[in-house]
C-alpha atoms as a PDB file:
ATOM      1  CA  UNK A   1     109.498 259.751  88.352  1.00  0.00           C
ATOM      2  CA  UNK A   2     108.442 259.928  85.038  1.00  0.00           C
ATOM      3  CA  UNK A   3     110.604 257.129  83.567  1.00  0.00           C
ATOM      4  CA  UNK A   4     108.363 254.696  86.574  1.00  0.00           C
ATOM      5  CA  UNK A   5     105.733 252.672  84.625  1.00  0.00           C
ATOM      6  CA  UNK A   6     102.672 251.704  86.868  1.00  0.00           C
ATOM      7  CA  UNK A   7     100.423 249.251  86.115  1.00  0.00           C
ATOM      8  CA  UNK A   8      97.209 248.149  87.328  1.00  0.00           C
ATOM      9  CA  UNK A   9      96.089 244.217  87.837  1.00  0.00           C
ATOM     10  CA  UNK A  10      95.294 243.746  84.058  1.00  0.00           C
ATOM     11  CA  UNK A  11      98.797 245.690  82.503  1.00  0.00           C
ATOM     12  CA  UNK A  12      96.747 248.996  81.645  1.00  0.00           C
ATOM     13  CA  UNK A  13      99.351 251.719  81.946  1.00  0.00           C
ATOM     14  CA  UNK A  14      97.673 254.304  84.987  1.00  0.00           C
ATOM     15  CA  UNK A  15      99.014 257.626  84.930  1.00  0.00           C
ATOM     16  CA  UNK A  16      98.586 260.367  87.925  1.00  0.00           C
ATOM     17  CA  UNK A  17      94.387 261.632  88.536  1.00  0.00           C
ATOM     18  CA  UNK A  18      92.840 258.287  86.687  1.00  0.00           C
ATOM     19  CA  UNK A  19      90.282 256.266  88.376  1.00  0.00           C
ATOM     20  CA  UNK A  20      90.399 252.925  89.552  1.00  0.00           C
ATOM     21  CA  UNK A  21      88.220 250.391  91.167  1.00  0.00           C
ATOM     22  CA  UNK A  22      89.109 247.629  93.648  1.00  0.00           C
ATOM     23  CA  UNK A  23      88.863 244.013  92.792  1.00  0.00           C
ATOM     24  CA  UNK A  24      89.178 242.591  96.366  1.00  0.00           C
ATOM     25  CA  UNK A  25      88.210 243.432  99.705  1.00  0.00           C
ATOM     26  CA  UNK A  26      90.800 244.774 101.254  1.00  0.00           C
ATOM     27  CA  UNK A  27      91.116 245.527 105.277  1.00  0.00           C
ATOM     28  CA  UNK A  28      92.822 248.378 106.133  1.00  0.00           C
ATOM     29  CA  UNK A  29      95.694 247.705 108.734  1.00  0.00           C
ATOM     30  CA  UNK A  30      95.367 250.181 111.828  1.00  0.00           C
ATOM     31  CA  UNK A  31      91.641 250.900 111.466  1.00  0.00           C
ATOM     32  CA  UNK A  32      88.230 247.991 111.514  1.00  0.00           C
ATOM     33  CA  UNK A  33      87.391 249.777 107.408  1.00  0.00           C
ATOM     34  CA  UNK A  34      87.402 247.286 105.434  1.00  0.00           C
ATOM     35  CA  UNK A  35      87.326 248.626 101.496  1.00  0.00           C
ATOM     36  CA  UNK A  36      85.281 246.773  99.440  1.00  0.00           C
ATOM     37  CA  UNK A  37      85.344 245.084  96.284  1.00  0.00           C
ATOM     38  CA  UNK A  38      84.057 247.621  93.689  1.00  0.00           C
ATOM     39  CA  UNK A  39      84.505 250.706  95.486  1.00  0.00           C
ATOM     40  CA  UNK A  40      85.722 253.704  92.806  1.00  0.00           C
ATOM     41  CA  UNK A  41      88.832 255.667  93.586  1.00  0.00           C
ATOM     42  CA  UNK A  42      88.779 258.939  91.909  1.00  0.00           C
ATOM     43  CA  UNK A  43      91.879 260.880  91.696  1.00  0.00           C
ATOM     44  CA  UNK A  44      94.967 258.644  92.134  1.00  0.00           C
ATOM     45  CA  UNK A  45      98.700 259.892  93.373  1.00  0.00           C
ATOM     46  CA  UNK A  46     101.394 257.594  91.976  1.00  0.00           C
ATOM     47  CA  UNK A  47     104.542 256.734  94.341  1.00  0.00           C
ATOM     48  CA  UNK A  48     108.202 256.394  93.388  1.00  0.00           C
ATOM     49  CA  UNK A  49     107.347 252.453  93.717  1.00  0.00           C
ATOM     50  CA  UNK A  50     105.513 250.791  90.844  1.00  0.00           C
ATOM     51  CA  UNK A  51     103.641 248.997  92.562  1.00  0.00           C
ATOM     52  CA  UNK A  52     101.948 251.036  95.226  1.00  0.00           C
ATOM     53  CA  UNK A  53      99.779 254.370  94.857  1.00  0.00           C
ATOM     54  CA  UNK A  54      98.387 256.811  97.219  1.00  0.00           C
ATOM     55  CA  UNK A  55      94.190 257.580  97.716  1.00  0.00           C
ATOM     56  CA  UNK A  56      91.923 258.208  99.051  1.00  0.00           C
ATOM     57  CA  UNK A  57      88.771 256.152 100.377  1.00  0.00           C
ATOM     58  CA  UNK A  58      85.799 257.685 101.473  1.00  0.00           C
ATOM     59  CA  UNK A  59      87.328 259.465 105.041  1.00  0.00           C
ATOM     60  CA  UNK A  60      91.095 257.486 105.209  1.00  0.00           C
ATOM     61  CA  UNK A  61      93.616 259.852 103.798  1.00  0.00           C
ATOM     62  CA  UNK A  62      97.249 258.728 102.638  1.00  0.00           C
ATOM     63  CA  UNK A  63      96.271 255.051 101.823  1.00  0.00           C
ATOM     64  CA  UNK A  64      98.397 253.525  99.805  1.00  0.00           C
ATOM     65  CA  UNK A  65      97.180 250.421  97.533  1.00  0.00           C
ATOM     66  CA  UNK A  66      98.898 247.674  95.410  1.00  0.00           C
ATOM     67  CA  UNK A  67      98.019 247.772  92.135  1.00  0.00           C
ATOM     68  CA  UNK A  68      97.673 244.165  91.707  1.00  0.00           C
ATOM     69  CA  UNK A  69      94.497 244.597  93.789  1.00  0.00           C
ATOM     70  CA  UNK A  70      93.129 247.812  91.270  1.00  0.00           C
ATOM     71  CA  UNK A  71      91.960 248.098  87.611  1.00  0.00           C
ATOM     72  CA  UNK A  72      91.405 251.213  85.861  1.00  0.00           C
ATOM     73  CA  UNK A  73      88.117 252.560  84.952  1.00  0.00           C
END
Protein backbone atom coordinates (compact mmCIF):
# COMPACT_ATOMS: atom_id res chain seq x y z
CA UNK A 1 0.00 0.00 0.00
CA UNK A 2 2.69 2.19 0.28
CA UNK A 3 3.49 2.65 -3.44
CA UNK A 4 -0.72 4.16 -3.49
CA UNK A 5 -0.52 7.99 -3.74
CA UNK A 6 -3.71 9.73 -2.27
CA UNK A 7 -4.62 12.95 -2.91
CA UNK A 8 -6.99 15.34 -1.61
CA UNK A 9 -9.28 17.89 -3.89
CA UNK A 10 -6.36 20.42 -4.34
CA UNK A 11 -3.28 17.56 -5.22
CA UNK A 12 -1.79 17.82 -1.54
CA UNK A 13 -0.28 14.40 -0.98
CA UNK A 14 -2.41 12.99 2.52
CA UNK A 15 -0.69 10.37 4.26
CA UNK A 16 -2.37 7.97 7.11
CA UNK A 17 -3.57 10.17 10.75
CA UNK A 18 -3.67 13.82 8.83
CA UNK A 19 -6.64 15.96 9.09
CA UNK A 20 -8.95 17.00 6.61
CA UNK A 21 -11.96 19.14 6.23
CA UNK A 22 -14.97 18.74 3.92
CA UNK A 23 -15.70 21.11 1.14
CA UNK A 24 -19.31 19.97 0.39
CA UNK A 25 -22.18 18.76 2.15
CA UNK A 26 -22.31 15.47 1.84
CA UNK A 27 -25.46 13.05 2.84
CA UNK A 28 -24.64 9.98 4.13
CA UNK A 29 -26.40 7.01 2.25
CA UNK A 30 -28.24 4.62 4.84
CA UNK A 31 -28.66 7.19 7.63
CA UNK A 32 -30.78 11.14 7.47
CA UNK A 33 -26.70 12.73 8.74
CA UNK A 34 -25.93 14.85 6.51
CA UNK A 35 -21.97 16.02 6.99
CA UNK A 36 -21.45 19.38 6.49
CA UNK A 37 -19.31 21.60 4.66
CA UNK A 38 -16.39 22.47 7.02
CA UNK A 39 -16.65 19.79 9.41
CA UNK A 40 -12.79 18.61 10.58
CA UNK A 41 -11.86 14.97 10.31
CA UNK A 42 -9.12 14.14 12.62
CA UNK A 43 -7.33 10.98 12.19
CA UNK A 44 -7.74 9.60 8.63
CA UNK A 45 -7.32 5.66 7.50
CA UNK A 46 -6.25 5.44 3.85
CA UNK A 47 -7.80 2.47 1.62
CA UNK A 48 -6.09 0.36 -1.04
CA UNK A 49 -8.15 2.80 -3.52
CA UNK A 50 -6.78 6.28 -4.12
CA UNK A 51 -9.50 7.79 -4.10
CA UNK A 52 -11.51 6.82 -1.07
CA UNK A 53 -10.48 6.94 2.79
CA UNK A 54 -11.99 5.69 5.89
CA UNK A 55 -13.27 8.19 9.14
CA UNK A 56 -14.82 8.95 11.22
CA UNK A 57 -17.65 11.71 11.76
CA UNK A 58 -18.83 12.65 14.94
CA UNK A 59 -20.86 9.03 15.93
CA UNK A 60 -20.74 7.14 12.11
CA UNK A 61 -17.89 4.74 12.18
CA UNK A 62 -16.31 3.13 8.90
CA UNK A 63 -17.30 6.05 6.53
CA UNK A 64 -15.54 6.15 3.74
CA UNK A 65 -15.09 9.62 1.73
CA UNK A 66 -13.82 10.67 -1.78
CA UNK A 67 -11.14 12.75 -1.66
CA UNK A 68 -12.27 15.00 -4.31
CA UNK A 69 -14.80 16.19 -1.71
CA UNK A 70 -11.71 16.74 1.24
CA UNK A 71 -8.70 19.12 1.62
CA UNK A 72 -6.10 18.77 4.10
CA UNK A 73 -5.67 20.95 7.02
Amino acid sequence: MSDIVVRDSNGTVLNEGDSVQVIKDLKVKGTSSTVKRGTLIKGIHLTDDPDLIECRVEKIKGLVLRTEFLKKV
